[in-house]
PDB file of N, CA and C in Angstrom:
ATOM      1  N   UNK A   1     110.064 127.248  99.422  1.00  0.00           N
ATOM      2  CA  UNK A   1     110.526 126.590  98.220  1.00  0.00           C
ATOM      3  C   UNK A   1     111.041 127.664  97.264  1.00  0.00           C
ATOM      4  N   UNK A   2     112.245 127.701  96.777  1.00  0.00           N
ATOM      5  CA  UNK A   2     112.867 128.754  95.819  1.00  0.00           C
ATOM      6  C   UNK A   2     111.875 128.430  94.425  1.00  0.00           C
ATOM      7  N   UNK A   3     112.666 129.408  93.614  1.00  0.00           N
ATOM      8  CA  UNK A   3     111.603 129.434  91.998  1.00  0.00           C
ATOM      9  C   UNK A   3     112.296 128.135  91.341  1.00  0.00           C
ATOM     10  N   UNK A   4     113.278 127.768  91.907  1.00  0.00           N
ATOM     11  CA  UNK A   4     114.636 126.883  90.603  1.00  0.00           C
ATOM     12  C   UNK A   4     113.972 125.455  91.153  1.00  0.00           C
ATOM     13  N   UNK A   5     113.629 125.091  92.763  1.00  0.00           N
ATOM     14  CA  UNK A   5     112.757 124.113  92.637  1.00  0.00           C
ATOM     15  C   UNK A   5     110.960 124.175  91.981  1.00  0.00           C
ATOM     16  N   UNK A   6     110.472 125.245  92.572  1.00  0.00           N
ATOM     17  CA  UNK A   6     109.038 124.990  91.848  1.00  0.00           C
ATOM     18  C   UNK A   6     108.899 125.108  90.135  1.00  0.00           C
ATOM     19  N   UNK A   7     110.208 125.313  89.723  1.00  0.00           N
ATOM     20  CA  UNK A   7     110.048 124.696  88.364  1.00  0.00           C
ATOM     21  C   UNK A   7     110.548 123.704  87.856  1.00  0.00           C
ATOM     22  N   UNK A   8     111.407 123.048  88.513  1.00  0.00           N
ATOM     23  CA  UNK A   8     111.817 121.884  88.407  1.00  0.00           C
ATOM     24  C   UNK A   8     110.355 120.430  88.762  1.00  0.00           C
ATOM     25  N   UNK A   9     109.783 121.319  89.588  1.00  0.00           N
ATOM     26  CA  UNK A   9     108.631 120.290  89.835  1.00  0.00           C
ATOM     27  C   UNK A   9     107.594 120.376  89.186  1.00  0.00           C
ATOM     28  N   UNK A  10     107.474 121.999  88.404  1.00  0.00           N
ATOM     29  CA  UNK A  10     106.667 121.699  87.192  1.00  0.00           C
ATOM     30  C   UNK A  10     106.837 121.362  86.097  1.00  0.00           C
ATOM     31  N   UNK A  11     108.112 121.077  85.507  1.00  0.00           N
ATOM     32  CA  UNK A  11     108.724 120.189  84.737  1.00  0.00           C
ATOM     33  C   UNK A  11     108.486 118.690  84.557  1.00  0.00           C
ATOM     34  N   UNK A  12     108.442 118.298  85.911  1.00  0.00           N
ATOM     35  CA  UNK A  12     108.704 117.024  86.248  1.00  0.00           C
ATOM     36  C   UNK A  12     106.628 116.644  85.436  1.00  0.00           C
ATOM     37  N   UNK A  13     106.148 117.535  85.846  1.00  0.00           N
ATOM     38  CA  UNK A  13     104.851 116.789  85.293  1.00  0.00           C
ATOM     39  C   UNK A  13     104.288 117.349  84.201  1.00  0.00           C
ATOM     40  N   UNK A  14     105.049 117.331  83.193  1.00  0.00           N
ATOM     41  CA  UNK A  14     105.103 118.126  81.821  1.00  0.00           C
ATOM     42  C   UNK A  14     106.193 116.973  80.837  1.00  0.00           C
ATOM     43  N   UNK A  15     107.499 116.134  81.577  1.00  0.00           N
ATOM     44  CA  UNK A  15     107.742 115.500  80.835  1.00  0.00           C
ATOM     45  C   UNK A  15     107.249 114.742  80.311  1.00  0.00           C
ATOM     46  N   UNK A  16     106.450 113.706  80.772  1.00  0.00           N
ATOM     47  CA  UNK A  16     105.861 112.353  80.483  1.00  0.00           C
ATOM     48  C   UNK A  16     104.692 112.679  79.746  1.00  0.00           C
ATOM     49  N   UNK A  17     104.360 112.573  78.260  1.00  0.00           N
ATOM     50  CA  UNK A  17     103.543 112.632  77.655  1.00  0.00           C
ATOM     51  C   UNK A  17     102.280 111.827  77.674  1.00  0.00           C
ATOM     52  N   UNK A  18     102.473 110.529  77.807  1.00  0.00           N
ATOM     53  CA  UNK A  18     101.313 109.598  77.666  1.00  0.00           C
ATOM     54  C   UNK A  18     102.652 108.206  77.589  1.00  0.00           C
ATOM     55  N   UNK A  19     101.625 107.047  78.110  1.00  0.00           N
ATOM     56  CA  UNK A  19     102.008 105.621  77.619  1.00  0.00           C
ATOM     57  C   UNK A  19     101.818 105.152  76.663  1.00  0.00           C
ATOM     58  N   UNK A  20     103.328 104.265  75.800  1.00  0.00           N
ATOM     59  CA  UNK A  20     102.908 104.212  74.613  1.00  0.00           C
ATOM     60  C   UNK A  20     102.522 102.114  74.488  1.00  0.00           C
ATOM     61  N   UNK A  21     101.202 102.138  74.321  1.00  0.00           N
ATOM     62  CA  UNK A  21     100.532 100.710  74.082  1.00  0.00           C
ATOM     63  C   UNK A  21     100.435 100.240  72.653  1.00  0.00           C
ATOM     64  N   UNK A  22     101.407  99.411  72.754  1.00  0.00           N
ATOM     65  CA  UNK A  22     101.456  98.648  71.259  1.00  0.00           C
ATOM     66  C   UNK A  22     102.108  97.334  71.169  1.00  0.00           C
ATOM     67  N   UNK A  23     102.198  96.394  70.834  1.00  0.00           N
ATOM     68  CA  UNK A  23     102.478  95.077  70.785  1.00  0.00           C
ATOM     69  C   UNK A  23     104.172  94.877  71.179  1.00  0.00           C
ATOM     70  N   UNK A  24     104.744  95.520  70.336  1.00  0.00           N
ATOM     71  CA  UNK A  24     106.490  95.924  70.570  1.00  0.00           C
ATOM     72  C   UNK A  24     106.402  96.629  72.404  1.00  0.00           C
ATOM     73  N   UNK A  25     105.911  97.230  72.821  1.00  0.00           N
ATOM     74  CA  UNK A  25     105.659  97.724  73.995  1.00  0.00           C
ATOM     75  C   UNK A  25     105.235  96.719  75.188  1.00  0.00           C
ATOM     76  N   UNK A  26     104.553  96.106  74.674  1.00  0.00           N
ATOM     77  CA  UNK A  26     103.832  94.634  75.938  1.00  0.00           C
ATOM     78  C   UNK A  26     104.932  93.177  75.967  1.00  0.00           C
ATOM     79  N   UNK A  27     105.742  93.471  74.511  1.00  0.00           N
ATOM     80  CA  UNK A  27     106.443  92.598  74.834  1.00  0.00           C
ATOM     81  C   UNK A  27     107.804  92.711  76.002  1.00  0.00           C
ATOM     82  N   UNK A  28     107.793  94.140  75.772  1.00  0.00           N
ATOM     83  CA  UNK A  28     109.080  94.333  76.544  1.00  0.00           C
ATOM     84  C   UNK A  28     109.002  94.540  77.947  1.00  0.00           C
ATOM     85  N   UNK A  29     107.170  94.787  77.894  1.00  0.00           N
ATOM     86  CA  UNK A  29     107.027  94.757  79.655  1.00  0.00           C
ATOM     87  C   UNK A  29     107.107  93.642  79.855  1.00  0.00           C
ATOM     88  N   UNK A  30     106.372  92.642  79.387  1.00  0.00           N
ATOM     89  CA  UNK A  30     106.553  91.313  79.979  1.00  0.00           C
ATOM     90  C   UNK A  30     107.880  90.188  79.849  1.00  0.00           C
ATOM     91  N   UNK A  31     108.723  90.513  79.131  1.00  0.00           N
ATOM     92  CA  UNK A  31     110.378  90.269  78.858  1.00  0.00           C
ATOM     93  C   UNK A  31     111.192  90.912  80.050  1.00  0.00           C
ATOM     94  N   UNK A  32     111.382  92.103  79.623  1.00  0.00           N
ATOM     95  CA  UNK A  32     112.439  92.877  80.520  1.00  0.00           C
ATOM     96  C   UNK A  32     111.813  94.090  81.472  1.00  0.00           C
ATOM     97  N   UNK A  33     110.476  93.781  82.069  1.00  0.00           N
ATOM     98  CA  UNK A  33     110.122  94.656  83.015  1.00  0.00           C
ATOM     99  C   UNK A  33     110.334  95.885  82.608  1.00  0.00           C
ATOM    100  N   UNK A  34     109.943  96.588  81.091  1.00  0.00           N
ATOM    101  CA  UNK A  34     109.971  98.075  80.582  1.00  0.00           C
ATOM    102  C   UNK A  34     108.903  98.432  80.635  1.00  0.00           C
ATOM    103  N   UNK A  35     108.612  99.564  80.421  1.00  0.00           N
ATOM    104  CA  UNK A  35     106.920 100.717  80.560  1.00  0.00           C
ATOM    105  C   UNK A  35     107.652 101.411  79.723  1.00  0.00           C
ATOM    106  N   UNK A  36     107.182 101.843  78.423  1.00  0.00           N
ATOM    107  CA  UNK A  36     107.199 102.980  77.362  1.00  0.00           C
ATOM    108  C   UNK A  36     106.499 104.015  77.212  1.00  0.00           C
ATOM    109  N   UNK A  37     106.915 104.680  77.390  1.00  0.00           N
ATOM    110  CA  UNK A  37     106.540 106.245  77.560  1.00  0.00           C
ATOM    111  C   UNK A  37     106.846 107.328  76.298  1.00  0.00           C
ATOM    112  N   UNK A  38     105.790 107.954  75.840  1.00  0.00           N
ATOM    113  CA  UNK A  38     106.234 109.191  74.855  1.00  0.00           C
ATOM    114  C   UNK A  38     106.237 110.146  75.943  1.00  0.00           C
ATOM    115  N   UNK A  39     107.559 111.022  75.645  1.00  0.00           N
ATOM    116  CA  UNK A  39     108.186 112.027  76.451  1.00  0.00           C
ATOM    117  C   UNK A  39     108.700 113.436  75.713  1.00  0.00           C
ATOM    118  N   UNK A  40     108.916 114.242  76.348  1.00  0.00           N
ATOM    119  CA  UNK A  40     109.093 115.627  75.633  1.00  0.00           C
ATOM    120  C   UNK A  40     110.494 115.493  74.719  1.00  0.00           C
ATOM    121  N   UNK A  41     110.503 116.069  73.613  1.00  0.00           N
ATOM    122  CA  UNK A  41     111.687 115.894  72.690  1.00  0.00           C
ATOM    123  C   UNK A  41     112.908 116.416  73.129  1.00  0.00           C
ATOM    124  N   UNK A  42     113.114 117.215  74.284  1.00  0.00           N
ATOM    125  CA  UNK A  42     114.065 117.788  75.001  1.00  0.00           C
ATOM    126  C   UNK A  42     114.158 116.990  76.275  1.00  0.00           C
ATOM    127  N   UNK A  43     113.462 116.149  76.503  1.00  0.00           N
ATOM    128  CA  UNK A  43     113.876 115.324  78.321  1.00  0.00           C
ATOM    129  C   UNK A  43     114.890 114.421  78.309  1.00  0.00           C
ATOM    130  N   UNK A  44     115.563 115.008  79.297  1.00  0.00           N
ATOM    131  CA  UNK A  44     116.608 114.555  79.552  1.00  0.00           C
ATOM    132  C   UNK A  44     116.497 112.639  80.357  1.00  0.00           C
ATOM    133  N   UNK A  45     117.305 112.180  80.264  1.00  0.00           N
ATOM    134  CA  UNK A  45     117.122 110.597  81.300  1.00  0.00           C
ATOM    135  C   UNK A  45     116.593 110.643  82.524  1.00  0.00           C
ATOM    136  N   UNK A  46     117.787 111.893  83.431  1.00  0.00           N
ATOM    137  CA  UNK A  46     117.599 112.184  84.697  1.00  0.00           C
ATOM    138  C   UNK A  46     116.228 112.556  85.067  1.00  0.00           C
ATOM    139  N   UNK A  47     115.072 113.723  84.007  1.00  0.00           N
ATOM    140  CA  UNK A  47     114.061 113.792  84.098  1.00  0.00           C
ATOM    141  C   UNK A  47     113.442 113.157  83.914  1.00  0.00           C
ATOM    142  N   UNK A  48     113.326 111.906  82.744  1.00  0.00           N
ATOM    143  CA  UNK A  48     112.434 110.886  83.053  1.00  0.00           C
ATOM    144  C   UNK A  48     112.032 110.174  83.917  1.00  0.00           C
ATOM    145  N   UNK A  49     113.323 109.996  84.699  1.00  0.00           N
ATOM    146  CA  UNK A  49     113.487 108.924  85.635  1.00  0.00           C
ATOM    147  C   UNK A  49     113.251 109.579  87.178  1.00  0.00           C
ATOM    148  N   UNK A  50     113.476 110.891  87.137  1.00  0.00           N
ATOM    149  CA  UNK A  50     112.878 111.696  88.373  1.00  0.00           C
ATOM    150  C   UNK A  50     111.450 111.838  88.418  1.00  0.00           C
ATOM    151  N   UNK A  51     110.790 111.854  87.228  1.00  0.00           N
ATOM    152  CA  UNK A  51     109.291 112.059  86.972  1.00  0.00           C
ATOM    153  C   UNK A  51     108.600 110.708  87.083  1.00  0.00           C
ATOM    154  N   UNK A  52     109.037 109.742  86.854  1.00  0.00           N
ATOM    155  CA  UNK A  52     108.660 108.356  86.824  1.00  0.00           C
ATOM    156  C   UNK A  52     108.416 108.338  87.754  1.00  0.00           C
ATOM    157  N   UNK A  53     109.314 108.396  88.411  1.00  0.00           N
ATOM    158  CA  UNK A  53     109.280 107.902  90.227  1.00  0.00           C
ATOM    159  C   UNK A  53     108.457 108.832  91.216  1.00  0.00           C
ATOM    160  N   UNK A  54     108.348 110.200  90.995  1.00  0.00           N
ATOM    161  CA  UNK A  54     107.700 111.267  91.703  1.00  0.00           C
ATOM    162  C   UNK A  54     106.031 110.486  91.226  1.00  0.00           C
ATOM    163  N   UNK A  55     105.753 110.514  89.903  1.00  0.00           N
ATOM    164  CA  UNK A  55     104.254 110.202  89.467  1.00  0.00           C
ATOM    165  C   UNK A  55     103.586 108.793  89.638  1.00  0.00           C
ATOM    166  N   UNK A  56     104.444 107.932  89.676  1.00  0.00           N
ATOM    167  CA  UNK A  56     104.204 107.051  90.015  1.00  0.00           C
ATOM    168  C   UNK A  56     104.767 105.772  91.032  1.00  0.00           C
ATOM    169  N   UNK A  57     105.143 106.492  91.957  1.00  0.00           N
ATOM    170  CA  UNK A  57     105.371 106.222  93.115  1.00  0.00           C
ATOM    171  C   UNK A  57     106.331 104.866  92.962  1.00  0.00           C
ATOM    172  N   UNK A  58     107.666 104.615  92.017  1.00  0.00           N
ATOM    173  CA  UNK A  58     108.214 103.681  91.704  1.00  0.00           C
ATOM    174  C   UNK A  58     109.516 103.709  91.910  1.00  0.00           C
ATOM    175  N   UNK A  59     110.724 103.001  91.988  1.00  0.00           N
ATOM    176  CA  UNK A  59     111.878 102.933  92.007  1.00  0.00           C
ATOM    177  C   UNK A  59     112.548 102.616  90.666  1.00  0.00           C
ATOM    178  N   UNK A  60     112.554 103.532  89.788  1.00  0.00           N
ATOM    179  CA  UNK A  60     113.830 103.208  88.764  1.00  0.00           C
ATOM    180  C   UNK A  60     114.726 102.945  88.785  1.00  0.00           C
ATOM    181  N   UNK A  61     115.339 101.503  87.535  1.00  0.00           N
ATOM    182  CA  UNK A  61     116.424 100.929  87.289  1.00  0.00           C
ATOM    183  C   UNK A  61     117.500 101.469  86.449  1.00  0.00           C
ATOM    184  N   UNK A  62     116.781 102.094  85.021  1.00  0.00           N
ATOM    185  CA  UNK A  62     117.290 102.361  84.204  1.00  0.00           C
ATOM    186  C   UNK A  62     116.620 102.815  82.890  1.00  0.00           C
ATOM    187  N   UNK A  63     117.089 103.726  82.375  1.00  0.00           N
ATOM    188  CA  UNK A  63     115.926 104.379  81.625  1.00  0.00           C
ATOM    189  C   UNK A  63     117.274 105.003  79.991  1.00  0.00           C
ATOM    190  N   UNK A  64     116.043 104.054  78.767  1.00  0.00           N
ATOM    191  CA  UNK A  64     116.467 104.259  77.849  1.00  0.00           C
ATOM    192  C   UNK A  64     115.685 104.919  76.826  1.00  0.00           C
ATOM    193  N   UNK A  65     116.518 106.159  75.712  1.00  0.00           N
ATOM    194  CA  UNK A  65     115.594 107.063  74.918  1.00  0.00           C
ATOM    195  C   UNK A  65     116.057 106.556  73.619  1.00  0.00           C
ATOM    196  N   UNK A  66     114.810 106.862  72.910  1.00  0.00           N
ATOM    197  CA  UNK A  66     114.864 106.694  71.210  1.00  0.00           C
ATOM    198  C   UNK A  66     113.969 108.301  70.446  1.00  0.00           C
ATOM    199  N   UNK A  67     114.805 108.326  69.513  1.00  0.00           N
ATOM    200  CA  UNK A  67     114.362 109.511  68.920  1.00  0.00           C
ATOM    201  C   UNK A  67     113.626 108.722  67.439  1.00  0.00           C
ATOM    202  N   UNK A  68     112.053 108.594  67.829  1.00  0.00           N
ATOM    203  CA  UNK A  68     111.300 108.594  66.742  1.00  0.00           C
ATOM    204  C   UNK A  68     111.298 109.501  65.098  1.00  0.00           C
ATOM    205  N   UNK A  69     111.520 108.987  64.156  1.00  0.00           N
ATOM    206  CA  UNK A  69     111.702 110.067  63.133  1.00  0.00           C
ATOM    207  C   UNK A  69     110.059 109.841  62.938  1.00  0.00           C
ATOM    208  N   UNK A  70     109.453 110.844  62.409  1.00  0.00           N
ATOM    209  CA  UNK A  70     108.413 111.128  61.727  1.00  0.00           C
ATOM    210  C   UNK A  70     108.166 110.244  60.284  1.00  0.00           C
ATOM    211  N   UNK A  71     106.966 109.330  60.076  1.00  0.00           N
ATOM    212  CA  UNK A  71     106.608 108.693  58.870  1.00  0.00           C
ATOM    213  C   UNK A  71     105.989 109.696  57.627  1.00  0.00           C
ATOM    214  N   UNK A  72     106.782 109.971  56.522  1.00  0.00           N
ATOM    215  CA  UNK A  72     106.352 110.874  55.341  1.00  0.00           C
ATOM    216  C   UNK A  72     105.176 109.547  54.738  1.00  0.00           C
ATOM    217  N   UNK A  73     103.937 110.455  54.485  1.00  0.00           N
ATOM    218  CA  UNK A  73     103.082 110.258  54.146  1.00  0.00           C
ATOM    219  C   UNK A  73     102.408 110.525  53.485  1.00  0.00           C
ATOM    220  N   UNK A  74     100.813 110.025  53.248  1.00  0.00           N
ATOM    221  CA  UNK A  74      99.997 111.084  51.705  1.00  0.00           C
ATOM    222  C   UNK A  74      98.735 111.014  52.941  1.00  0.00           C
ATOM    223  N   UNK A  75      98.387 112.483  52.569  1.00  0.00           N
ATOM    224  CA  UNK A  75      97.302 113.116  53.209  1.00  0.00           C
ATOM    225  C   UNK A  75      96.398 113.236  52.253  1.00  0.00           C
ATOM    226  N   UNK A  76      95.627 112.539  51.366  1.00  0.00           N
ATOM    227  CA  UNK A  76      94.536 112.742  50.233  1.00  0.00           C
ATOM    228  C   UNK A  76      95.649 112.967  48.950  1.00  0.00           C
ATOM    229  N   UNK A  77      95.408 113.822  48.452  1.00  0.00           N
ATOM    230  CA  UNK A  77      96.698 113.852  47.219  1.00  0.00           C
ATOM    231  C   UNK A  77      97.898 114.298  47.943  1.00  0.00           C
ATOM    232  N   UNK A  78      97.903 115.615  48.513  1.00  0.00           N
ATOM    233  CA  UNK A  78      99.303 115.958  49.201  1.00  0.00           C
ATOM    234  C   UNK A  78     100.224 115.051  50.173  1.00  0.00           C
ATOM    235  N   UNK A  79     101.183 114.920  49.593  1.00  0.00           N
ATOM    236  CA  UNK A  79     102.885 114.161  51.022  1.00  0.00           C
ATOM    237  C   UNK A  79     102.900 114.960  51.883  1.00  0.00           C
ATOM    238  N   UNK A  80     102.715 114.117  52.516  1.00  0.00           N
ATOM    239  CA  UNK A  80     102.859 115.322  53.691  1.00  0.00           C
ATOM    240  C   UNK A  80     103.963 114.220  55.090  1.00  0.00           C
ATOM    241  N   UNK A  81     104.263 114.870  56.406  1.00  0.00           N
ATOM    242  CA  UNK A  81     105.512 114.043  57.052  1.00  0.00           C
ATOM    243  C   UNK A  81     104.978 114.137  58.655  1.00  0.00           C
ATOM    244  N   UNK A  82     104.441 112.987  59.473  1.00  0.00           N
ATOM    245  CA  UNK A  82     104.494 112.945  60.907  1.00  0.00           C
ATOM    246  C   UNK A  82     105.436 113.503  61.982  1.00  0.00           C
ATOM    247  N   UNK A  83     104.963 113.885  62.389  1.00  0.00           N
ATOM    248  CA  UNK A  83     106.110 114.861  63.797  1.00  0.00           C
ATOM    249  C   UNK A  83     107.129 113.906  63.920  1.00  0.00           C
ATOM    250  N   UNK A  84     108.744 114.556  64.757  1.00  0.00           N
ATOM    251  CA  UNK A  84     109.424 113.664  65.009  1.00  0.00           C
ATOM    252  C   UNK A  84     108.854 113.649  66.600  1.00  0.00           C
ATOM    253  N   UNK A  85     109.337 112.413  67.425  1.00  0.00           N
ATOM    254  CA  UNK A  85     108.989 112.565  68.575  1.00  0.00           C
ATOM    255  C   UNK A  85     110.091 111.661  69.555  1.00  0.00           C
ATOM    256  N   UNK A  86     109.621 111.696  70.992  1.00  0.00           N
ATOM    257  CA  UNK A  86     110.907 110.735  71.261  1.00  0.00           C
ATOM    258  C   UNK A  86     110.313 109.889  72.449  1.00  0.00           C
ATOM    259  N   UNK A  87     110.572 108.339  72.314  1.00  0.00           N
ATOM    260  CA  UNK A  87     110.495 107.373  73.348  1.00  0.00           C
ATOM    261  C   UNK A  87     111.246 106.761  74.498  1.00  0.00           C
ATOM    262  N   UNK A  88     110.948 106.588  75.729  1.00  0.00           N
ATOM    263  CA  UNK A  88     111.503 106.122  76.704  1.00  0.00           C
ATOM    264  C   UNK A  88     111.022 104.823  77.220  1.00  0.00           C
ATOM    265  N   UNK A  89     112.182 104.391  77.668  1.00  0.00           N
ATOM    266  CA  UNK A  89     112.091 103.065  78.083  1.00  0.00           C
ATOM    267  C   UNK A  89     112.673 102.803  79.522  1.00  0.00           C
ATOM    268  N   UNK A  90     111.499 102.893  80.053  1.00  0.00           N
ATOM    269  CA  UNK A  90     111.891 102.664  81.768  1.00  0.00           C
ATOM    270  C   UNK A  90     111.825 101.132  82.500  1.00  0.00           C
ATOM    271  N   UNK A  91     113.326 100.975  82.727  1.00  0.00           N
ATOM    272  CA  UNK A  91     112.871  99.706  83.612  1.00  0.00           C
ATOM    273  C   UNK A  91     112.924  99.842  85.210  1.00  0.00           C
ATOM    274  N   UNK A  92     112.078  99.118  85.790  1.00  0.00           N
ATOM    275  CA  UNK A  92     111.583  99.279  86.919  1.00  0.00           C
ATOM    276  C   UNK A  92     112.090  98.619  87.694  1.00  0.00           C
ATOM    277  N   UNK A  93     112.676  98.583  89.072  1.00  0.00           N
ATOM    278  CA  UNK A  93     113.152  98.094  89.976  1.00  0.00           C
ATOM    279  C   UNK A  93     112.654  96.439  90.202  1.00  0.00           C
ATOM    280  N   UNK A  94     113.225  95.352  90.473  1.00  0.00           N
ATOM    281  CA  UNK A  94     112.317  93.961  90.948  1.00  0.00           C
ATOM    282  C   UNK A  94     111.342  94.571  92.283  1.00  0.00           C
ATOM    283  N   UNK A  95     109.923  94.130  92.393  1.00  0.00           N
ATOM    284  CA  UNK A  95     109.000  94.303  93.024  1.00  0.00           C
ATOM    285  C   UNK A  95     108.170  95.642  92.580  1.00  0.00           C
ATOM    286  N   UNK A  96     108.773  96.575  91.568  1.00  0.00           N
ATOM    287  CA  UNK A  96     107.975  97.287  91.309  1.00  0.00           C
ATOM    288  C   UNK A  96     107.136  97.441  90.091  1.00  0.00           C
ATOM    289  N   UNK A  97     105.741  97.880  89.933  1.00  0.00           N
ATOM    290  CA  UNK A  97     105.337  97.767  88.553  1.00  0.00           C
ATOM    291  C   UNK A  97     103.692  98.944  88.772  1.00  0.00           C
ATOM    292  N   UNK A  98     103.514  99.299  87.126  1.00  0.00           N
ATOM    293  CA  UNK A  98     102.716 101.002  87.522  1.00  0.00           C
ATOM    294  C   UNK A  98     101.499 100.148  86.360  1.00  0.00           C
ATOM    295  N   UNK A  99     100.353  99.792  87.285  1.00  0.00           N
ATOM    296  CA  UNK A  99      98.889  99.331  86.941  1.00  0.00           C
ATOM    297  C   UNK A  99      98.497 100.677  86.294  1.00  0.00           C
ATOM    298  N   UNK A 100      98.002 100.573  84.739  1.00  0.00           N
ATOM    299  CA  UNK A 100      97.405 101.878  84.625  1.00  0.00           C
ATOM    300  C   UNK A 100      96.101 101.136  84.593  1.00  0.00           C
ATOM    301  N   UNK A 101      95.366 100.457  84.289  1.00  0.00           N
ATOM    302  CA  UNK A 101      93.819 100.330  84.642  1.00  0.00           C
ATOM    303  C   UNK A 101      93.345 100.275  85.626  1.00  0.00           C
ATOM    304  N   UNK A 102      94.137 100.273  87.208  1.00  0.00           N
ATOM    305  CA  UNK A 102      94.121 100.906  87.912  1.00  0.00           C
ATOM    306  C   UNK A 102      94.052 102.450  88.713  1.00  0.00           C
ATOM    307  N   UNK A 103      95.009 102.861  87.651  1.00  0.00           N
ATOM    308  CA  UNK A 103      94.707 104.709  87.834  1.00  0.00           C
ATOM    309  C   UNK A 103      93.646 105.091  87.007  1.00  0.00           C
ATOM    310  N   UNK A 104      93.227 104.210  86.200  1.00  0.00           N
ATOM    311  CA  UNK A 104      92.035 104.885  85.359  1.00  0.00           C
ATOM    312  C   UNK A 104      90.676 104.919  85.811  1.00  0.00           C
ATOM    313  N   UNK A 105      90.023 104.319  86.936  1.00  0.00           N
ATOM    314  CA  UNK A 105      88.995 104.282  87.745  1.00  0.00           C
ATOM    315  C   UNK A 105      89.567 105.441  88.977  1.00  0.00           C
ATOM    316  N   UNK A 106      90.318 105.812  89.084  1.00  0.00           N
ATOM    317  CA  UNK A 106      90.928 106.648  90.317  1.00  0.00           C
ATOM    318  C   UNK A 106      90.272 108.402  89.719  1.00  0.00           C
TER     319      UNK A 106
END
């Protein structure tokens, strides 16, 4: 294996930050077959959608990003401003779908 793949494959499990679970999120799985994902602020589509599928053993359809701005806020007296960050929206092939309360006993 050259160096340009074994970092490409350690990439691949460095993009995907965590799943993002929230009401706007469950609707769109159960609407349009999406899984939302917080992802690295530099990942590209192609990497999402290569990492999706390597980690969780799935066939991607189509994969859409949003660049979260950060919420300015008050921290006790001081304003202070939330990270920016960025979201993906993966839709999944018909017949495919990624159980996480399933991987969580694993």
């Amino acid at each position: 294996m050259s160096a340009a793949t074994a970092a490409k494959d350690e990439r691949i499990y460095q993009v995907i930050l965590r799943p993002v679970i929230s009401e706007k999120s469950t609707v769109a799985a159960d609407k349009h077959h999406q899984i939302v994902f917080a992802v690295l602020p530099d990942a590209t589509k192609h990497e999402i959608r290569d990492a999706v599928e390597k980690l969780f053993e799935v066939k991607v359809d189509q994969v859409q990003v949003v660049n979260v701005r950060g919420k300015v806020k008050r921290f006790g007296r001081s304003p202070g401003k939330r990270s920016n960050w960025k979201k993906a929206y993966v839709r999944l092939q018909e017949g495919h779908d990624i159980d996480f309360l399933g991987l969580a006993g694993a």
